[in-house]
PDB file of N, CA and C in Angstrom:
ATOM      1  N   UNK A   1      28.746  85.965  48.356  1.00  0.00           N
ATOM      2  CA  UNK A   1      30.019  86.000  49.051  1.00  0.00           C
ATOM      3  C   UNK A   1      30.397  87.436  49.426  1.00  0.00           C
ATOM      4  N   UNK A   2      29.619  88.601  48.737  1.00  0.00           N
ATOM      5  CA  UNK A   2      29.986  89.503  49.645  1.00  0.00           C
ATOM      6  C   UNK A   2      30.881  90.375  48.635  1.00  0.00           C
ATOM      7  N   UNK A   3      31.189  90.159  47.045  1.00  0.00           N
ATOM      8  CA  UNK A   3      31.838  90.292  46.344  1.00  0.00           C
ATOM      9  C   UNK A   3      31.223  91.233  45.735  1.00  0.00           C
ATOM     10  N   UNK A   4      31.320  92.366  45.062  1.00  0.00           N
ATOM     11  CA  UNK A   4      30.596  92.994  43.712  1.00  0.00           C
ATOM     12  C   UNK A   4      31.024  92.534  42.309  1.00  0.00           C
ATOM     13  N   UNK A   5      30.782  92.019  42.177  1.00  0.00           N
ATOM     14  CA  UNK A   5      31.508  91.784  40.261  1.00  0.00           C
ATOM     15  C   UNK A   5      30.802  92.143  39.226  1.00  0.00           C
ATOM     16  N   UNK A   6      29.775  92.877  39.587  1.00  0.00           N
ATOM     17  CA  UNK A   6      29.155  94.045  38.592  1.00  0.00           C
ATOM     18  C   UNK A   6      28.676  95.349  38.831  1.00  0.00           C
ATOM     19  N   UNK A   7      28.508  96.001  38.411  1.00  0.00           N
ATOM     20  CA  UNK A   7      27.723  97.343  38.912  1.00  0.00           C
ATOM     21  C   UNK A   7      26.755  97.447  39.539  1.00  0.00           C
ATOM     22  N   UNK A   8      25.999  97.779  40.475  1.00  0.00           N
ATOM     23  CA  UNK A   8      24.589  97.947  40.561  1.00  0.00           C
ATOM     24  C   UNK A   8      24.573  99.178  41.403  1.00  0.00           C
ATOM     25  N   UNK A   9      23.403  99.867  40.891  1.00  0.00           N
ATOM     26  CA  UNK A   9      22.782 100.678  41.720  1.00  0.00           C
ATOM     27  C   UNK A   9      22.277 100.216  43.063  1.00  0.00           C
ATOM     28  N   UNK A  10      22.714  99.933  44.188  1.00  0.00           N
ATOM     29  CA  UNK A  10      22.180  99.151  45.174  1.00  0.00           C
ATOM     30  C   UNK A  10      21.360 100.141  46.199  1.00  0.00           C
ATOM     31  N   UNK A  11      21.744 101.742  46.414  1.00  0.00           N
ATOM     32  CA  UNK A  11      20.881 102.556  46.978  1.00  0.00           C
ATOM     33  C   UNK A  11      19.230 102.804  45.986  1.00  0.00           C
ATOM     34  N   UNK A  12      19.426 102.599  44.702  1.00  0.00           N
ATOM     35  CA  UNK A  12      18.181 102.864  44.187  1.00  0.00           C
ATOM     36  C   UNK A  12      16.994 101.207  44.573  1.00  0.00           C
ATOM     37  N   UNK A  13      17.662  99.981  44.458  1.00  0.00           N
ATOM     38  CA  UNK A  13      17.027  98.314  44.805  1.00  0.00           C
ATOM     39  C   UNK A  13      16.468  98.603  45.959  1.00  0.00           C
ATOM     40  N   UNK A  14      17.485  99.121  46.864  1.00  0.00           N
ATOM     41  CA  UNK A  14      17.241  99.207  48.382  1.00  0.00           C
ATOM     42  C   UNK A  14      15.783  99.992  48.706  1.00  0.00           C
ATOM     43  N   UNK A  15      15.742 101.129  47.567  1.00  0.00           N
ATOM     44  CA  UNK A  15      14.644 101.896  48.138  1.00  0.00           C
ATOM     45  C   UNK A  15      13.205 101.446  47.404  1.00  0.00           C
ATOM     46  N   UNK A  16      13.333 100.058  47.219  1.00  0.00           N
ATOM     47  CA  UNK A  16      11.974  99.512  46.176  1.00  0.00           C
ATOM     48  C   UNK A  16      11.703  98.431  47.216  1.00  0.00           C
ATOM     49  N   UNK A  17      12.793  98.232  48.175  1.00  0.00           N
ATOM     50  CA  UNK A  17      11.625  97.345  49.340  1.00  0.00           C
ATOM     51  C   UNK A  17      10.281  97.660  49.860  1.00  0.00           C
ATOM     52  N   UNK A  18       9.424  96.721  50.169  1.00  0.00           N
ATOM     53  CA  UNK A  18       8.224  97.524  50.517  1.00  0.00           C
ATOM     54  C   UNK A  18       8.628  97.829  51.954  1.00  0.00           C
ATOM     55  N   UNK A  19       7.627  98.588  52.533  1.00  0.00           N
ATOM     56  CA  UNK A  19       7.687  99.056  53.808  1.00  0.00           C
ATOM     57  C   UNK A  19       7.583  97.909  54.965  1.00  0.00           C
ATOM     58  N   UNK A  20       8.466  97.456  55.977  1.00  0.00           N
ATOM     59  CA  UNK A  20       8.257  96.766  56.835  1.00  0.00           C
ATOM     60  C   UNK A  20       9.053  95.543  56.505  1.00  0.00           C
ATOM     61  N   UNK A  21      10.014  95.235  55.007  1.00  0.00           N
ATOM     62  CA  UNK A  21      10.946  94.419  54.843  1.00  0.00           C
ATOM     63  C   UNK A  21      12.447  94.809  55.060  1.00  0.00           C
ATOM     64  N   UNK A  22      12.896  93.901  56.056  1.00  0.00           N
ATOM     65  CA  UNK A  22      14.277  94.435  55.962  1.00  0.00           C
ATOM     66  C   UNK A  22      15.134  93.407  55.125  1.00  0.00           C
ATOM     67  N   UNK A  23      16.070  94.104  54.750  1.00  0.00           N
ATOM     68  CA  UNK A  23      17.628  93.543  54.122  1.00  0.00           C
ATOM     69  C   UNK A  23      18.989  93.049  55.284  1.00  0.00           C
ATOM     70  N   UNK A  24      18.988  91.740  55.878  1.00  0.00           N
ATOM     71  CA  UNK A  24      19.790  91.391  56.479  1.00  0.00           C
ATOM     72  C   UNK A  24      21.077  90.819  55.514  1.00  0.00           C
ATOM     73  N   UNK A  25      22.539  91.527  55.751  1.00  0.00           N
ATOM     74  CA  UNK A  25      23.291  90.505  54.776  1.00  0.00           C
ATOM     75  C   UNK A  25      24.447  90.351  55.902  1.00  0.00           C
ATOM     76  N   UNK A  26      24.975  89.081  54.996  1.00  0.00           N
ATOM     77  CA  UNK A  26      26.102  87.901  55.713  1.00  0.00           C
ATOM     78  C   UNK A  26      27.589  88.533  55.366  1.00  0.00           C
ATOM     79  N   UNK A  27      28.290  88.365  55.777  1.00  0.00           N
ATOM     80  CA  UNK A  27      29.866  88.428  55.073  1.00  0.00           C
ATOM     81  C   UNK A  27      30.661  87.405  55.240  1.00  0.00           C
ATOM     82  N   UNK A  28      30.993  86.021  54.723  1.00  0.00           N
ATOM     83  CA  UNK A  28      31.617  84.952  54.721  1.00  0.00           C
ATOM     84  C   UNK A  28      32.902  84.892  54.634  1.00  0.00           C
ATOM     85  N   UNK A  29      34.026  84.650  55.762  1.00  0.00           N
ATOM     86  CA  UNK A  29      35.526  84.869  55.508  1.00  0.00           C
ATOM     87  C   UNK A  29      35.867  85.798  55.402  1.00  0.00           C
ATOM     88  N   UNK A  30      37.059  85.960  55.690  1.00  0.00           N
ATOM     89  CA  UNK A  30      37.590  87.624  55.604  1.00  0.00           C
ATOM     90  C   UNK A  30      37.628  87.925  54.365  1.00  0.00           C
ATOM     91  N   UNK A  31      37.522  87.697  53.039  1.00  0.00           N
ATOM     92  CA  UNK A  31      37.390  87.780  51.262  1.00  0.00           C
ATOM     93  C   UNK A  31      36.175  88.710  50.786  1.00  0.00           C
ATOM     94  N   UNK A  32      35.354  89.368  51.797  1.00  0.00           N
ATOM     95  CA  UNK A  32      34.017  90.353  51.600  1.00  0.00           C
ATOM     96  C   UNK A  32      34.223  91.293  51.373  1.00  0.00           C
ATOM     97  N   UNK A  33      33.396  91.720  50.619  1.00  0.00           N
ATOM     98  CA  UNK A  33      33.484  93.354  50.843  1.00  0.00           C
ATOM     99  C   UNK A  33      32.238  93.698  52.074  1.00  0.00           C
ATOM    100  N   UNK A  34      33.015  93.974  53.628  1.00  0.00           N
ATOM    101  CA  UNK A  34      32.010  94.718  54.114  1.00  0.00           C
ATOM    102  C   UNK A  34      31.162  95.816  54.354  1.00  0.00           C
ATOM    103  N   UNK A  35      32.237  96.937  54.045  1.00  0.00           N
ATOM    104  CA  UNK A  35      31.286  98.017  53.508  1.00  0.00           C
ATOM    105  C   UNK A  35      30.036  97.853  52.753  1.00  0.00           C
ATOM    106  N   UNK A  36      30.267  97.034  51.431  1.00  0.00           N
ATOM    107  CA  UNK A  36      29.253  97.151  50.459  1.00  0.00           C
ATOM    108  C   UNK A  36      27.814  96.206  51.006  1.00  0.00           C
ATOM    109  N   UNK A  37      28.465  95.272  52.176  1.00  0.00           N
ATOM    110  CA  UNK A  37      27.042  94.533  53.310  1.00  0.00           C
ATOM    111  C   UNK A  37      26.599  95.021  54.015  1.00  0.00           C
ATOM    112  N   UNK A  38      27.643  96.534  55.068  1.00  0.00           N
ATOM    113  CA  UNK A  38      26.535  96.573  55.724  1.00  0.00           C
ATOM    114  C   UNK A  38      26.244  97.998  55.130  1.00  0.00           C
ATOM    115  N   UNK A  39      26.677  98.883  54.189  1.00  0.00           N
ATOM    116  CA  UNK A  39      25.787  99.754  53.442  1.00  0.00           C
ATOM    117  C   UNK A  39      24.555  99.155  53.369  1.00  0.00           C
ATOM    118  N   UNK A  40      24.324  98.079  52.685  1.00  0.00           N
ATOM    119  CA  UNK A  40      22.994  97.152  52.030  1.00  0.00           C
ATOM    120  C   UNK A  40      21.977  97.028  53.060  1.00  0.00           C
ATOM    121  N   UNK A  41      22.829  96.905  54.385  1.00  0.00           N
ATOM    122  CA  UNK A  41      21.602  96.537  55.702  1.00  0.00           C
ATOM    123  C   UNK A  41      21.062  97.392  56.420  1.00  0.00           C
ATOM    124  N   UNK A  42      22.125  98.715  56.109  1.00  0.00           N
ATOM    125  CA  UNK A  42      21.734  99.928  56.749  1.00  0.00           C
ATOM    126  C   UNK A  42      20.370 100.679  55.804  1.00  0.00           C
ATOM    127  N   UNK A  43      20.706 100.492  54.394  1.00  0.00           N
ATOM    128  CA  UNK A  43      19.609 100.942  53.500  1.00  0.00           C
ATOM    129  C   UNK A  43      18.320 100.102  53.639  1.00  0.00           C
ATOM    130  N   UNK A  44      18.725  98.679  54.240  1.00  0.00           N
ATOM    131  CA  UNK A  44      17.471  98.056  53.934  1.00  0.00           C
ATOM    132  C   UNK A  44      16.503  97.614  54.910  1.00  0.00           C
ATOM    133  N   UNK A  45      15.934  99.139  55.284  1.00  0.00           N
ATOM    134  CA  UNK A  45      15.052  99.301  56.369  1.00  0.00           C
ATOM    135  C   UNK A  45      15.301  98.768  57.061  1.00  0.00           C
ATOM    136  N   UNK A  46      16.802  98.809  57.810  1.00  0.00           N
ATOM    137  CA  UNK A  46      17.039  98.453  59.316  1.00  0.00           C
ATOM    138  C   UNK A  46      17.650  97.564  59.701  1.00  0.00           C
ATOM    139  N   UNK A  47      17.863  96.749  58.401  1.00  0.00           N
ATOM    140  CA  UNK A  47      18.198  95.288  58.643  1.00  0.00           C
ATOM    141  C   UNK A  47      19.691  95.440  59.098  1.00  0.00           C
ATOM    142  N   UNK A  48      20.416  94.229  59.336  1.00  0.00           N
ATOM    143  CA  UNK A  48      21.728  94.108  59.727  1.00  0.00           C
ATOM    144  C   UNK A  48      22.628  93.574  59.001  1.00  0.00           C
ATOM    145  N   UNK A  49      24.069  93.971  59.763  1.00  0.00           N
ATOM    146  CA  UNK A  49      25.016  92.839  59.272  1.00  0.00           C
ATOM    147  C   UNK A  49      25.404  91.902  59.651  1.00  0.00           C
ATOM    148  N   UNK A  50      26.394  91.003  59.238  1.00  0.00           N
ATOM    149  CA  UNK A  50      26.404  89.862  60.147  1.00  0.00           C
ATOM    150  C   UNK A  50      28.215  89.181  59.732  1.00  0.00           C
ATOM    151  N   UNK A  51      29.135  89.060  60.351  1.00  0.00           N
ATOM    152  CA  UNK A  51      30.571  88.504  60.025  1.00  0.00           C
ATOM    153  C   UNK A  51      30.217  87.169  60.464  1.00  0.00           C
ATOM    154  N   UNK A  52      30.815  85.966  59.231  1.00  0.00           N
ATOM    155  CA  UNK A  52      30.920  84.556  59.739  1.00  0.00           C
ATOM    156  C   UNK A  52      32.470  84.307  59.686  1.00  0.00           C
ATOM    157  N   UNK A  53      32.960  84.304  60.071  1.00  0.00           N
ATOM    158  CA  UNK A  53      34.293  84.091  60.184  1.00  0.00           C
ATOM    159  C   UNK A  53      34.940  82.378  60.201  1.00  0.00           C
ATOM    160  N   UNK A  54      33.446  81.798  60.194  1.00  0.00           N
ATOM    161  CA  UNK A  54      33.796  79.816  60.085  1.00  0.00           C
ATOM    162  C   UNK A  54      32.521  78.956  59.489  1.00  0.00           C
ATOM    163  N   UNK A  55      33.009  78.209  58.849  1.00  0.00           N
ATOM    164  CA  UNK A  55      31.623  77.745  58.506  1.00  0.00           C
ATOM    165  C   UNK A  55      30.595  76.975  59.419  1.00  0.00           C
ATOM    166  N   UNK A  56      31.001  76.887  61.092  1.00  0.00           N
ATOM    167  CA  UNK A  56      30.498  76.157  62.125  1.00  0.00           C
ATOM    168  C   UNK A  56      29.654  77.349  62.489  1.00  0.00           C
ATOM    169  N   UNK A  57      29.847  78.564  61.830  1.00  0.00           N
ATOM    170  CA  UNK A  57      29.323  79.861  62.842  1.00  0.00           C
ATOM    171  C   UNK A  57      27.737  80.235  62.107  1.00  0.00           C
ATOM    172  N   UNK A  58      28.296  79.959  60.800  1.00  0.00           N
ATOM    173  CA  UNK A  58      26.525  79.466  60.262  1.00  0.00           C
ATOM    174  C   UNK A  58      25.433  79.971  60.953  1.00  0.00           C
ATOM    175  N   UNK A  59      25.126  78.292  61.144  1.00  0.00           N
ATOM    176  CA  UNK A  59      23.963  78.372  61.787  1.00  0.00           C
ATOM    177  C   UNK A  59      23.576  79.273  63.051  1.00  0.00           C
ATOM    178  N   UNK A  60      24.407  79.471  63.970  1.00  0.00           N
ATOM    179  CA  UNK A  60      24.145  80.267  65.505  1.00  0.00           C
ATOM    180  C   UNK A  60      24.240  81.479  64.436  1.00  0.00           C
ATOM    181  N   UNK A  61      24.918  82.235  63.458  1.00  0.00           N
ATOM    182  CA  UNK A  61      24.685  83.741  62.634  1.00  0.00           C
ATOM    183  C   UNK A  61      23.037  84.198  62.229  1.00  0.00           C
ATOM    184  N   UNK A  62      22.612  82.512  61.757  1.00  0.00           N
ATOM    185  CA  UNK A  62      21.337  83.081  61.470  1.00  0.00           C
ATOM    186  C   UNK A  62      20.204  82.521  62.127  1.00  0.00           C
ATOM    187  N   UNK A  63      20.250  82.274  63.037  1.00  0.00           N
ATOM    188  CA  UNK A  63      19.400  81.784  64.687  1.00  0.00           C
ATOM    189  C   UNK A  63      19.407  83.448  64.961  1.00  0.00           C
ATOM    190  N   UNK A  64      20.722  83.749  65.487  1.00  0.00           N
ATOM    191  CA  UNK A  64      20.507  85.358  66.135  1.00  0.00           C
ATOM    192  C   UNK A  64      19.576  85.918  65.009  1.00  0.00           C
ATOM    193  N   UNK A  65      19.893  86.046  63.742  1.00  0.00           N
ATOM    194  CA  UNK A  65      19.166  87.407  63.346  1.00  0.00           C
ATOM    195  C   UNK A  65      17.900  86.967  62.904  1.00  0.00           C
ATOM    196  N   UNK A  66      17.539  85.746  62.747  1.00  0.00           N
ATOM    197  CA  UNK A  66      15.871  85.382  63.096  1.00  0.00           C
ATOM    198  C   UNK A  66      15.432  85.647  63.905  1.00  0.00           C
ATOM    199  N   UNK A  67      16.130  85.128  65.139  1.00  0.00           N
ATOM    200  CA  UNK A  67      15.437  85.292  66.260  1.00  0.00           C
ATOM    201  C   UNK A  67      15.423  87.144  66.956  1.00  0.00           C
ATOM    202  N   UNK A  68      15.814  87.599  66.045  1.00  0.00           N
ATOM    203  CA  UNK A  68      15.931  89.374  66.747  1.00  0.00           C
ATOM    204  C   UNK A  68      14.367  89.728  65.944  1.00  0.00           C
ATOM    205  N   UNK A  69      14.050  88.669  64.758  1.00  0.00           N
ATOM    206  CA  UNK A  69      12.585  88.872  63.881  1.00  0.00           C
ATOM    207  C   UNK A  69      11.244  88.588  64.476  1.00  0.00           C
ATOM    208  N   UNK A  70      11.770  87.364  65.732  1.00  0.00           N
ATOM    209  CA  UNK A  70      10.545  87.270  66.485  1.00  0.00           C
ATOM    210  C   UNK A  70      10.358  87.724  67.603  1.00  0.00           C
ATOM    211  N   UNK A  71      11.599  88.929  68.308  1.00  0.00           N
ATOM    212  CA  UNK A  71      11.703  89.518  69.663  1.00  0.00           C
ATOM    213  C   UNK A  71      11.150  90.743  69.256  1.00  0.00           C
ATOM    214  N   UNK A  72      10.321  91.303  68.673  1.00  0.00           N
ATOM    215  CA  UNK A  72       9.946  92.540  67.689  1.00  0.00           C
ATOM    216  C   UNK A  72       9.375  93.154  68.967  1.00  0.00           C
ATOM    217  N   UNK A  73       9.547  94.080  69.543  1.00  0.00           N
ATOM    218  CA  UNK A  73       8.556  94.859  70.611  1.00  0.00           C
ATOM    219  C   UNK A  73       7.821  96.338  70.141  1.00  0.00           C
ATOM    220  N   UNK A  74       8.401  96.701  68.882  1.00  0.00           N
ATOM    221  CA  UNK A  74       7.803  98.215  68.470  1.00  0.00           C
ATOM    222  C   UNK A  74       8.334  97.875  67.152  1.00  0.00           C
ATOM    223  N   UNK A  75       7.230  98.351  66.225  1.00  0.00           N
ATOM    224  CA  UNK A  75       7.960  98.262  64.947  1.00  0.00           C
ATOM    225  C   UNK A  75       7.235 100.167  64.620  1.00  0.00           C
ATOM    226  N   UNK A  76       7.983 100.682  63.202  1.00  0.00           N
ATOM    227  CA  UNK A  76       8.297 101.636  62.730  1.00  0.00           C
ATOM    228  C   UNK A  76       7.866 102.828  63.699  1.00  0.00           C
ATOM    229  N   UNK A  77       9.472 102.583  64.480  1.00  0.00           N
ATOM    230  CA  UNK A  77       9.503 103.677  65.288  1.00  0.00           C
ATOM    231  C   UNK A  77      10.816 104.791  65.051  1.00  0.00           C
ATOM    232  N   UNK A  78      10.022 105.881  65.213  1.00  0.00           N
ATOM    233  CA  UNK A  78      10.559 106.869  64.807  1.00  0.00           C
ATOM    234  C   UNK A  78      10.518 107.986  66.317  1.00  0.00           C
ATOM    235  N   UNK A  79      12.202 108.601  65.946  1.00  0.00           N
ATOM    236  CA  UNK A  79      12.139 109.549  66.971  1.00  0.00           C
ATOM    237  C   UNK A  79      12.286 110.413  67.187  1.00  0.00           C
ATOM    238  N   UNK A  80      12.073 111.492  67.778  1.00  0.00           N
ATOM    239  CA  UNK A  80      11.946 113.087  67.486  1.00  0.00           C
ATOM    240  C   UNK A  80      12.951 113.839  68.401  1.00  0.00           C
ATOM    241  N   UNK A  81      13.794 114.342  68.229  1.00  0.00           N
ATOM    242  CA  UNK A  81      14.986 115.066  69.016  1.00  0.00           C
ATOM    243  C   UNK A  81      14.604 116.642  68.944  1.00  0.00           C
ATOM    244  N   UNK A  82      14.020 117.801  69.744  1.00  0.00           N
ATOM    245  CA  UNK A  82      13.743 119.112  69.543  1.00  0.00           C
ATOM    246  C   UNK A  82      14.729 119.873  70.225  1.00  0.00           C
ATOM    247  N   UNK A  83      15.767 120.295  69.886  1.00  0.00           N
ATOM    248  CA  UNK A  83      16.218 120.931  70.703  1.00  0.00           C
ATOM    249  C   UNK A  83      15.729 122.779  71.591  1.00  0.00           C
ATOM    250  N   UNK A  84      16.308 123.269  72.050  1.00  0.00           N
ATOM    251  CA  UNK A  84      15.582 124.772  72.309  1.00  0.00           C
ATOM    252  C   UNK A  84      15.927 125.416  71.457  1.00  0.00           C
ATOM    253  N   UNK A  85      15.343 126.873  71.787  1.00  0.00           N
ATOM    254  CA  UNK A  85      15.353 127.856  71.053  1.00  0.00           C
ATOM    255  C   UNK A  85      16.609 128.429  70.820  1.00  0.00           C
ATOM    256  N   UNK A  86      17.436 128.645  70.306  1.00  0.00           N
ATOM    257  CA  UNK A  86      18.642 129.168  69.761  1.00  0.00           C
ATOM    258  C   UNK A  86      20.015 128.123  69.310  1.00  0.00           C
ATOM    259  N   UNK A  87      19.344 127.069  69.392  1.00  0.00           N
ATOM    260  CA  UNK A  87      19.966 125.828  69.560  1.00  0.00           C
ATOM    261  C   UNK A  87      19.648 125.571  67.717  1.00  0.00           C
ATOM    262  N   UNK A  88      20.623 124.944  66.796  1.00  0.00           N
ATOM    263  CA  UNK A  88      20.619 124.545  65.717  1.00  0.00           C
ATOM    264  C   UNK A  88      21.235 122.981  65.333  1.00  0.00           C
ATOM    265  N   UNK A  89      20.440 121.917  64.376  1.00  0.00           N
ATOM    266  CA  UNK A  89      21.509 121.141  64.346  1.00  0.00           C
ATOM    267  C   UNK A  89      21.635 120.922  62.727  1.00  0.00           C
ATOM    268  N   UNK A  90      23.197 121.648  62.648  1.00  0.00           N
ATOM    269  CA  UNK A  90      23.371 121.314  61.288  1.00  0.00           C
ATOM    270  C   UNK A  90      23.857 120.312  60.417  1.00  0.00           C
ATOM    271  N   UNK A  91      23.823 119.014  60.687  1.00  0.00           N
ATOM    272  CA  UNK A  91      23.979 117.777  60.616  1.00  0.00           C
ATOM    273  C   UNK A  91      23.892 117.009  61.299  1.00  0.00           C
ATOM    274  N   UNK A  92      24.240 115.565  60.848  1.00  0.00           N
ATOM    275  CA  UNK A  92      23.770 114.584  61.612  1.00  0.00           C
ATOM    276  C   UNK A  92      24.586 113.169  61.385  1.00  0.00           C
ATOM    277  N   UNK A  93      25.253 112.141  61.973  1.00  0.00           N
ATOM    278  CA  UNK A  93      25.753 111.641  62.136  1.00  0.00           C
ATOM    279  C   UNK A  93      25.287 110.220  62.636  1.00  0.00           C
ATOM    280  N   UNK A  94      24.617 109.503  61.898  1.00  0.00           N
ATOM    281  CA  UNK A  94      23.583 108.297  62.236  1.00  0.00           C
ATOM    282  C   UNK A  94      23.436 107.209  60.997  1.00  0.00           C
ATOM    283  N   UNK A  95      23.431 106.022  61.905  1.00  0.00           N
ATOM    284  CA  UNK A  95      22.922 105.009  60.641  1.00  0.00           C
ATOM    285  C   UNK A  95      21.718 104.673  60.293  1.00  0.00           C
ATOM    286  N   UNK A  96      20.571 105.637  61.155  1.00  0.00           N
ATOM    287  CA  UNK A  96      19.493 105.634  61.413  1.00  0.00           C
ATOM    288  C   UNK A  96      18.610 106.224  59.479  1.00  0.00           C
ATOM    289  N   UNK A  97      18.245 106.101  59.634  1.00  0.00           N
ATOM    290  CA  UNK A  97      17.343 107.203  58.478  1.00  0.00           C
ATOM    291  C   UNK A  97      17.049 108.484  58.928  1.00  0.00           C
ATOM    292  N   UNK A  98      16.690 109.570  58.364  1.00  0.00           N
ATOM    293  CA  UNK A  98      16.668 111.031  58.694  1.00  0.00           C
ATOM    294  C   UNK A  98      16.474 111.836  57.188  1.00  0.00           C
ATOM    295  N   UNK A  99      15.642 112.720  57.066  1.00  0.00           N
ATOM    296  CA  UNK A  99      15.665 113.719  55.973  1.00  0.00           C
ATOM    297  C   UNK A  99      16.439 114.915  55.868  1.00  0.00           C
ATOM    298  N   UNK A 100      17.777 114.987  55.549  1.00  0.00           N
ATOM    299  CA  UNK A 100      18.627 115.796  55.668  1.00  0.00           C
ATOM    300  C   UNK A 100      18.478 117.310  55.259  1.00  0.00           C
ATOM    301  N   UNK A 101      17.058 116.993  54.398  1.00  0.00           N
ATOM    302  CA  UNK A 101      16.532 118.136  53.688  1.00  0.00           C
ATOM    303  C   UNK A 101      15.935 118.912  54.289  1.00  0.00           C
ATOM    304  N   UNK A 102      15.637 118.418  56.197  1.00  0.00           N
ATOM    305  CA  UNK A 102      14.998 118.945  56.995  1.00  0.00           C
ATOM    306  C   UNK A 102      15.761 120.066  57.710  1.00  0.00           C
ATOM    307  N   UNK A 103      17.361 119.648  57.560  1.00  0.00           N
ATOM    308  CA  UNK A 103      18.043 120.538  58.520  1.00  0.00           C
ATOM    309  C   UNK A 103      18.792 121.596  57.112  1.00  0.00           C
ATOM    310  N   UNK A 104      19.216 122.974  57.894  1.00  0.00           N
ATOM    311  CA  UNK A 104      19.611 122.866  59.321  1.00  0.00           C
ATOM    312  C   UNK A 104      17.812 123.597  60.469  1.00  0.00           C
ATOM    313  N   UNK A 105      18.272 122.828  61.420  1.00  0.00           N
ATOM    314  CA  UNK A 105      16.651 122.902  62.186  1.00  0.00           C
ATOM    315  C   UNK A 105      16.785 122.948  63.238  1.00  0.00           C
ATOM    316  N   UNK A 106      16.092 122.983  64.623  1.00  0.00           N
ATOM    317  CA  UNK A 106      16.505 122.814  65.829  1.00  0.00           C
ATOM    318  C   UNK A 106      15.634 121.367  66.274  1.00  0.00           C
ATOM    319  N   UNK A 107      15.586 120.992  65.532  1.00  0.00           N
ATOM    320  CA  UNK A 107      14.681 119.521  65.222  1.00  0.00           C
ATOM    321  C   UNK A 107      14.435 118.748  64.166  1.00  0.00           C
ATOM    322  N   UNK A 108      15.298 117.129  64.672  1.00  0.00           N
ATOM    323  CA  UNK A 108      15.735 116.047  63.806  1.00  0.00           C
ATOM    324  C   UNK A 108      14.209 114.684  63.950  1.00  0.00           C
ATOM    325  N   UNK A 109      14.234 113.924  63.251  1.00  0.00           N
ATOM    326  CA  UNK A 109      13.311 112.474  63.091  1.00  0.00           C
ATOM    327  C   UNK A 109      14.410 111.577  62.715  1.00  0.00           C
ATOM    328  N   UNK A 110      14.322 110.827  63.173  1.00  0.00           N
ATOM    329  CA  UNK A 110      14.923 109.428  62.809  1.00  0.00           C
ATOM    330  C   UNK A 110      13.962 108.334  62.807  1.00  0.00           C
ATOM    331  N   UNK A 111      14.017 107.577  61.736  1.00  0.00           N
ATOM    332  CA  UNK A 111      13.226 106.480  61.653  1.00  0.00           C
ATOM    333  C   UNK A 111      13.839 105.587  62.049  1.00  0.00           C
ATOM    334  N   UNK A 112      13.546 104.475  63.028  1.00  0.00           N
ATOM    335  CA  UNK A 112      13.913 103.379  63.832  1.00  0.00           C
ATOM    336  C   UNK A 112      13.762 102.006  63.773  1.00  0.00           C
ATOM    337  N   UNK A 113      13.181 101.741  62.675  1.00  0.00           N
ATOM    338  CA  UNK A 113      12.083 100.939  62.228  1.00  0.00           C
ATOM    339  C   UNK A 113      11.851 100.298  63.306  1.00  0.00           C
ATOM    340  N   UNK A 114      12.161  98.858  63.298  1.00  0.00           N
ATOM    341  CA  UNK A 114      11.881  98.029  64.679  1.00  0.00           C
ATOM    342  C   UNK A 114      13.105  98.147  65.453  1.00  0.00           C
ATOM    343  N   UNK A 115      12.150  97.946  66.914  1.00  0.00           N
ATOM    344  CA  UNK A 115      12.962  97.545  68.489  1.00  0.00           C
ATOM    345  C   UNK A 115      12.739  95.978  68.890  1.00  0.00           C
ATOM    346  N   UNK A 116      13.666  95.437  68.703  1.00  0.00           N
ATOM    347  CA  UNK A 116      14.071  93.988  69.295  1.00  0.00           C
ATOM    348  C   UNK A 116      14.021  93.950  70.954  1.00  0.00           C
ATOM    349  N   UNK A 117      13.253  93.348  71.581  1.00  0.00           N
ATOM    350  CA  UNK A 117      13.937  92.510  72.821  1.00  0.00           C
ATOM    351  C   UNK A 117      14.889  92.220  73.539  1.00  0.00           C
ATOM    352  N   UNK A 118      15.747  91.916  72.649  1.00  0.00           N
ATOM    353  CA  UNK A 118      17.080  91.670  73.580  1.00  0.00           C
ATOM    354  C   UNK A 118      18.198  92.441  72.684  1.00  0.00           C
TER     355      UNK A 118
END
């Protein structure tokens, strides 16, 4: 339901997926915690979130995000931003993945995992 009612380390779970699984989560009724869903989908290699706001909305919620599983056109794609010479970027502002440990740099990576179709 979207609830926490215990502790968990959920950034350390997140990073024991294997490579190429994502974490899609639901949020049922306005009673969720969404932050703590789509934190979860953003950590979990890419995956998404998803608001059901009725229980008729169901099924068409998880049609879309299957079907974004079989529109796959590039998977673990990653992208390279260089800027010029005197040019710095000292942060970064993305839900993407990135090694922060890289900057400050005049050149960022973002991992993309997969590109959907539509």
């Amino acid at each position: 339901d979207g609830q926490d009612n215990q502790t968990h380390d959920y950034t350390q779970l997140m990073q024991t997926l294997p490579e190429g699984v994502q974490c899609h989560t639901f949020g049922y009724g306005p009673d969720h915690t969404a932050a703590l869903l789509v934190r979860l989908a953003e950590q979990g290699n890419g995956g998404t979130f998803t608001y059901i706001d009725e229980e008729d909305a169901v099924g068409h919620a998880f049609a879309i995000t299957l079907g974004g599983l079989f529109t796959c056109m590039a998977q673990q794609v990653r992208v390279n931003i260089e800027f010029s010479e005197g040019y710095t970027i000292t942060h970064a502002h993305s839900r993407y993945k990135y090694e922060p440990e890289q900057l400050p740099s005049n050149m960022i990576t973002f991992d993309l995992h997969d590109l959907n179709g539509d």
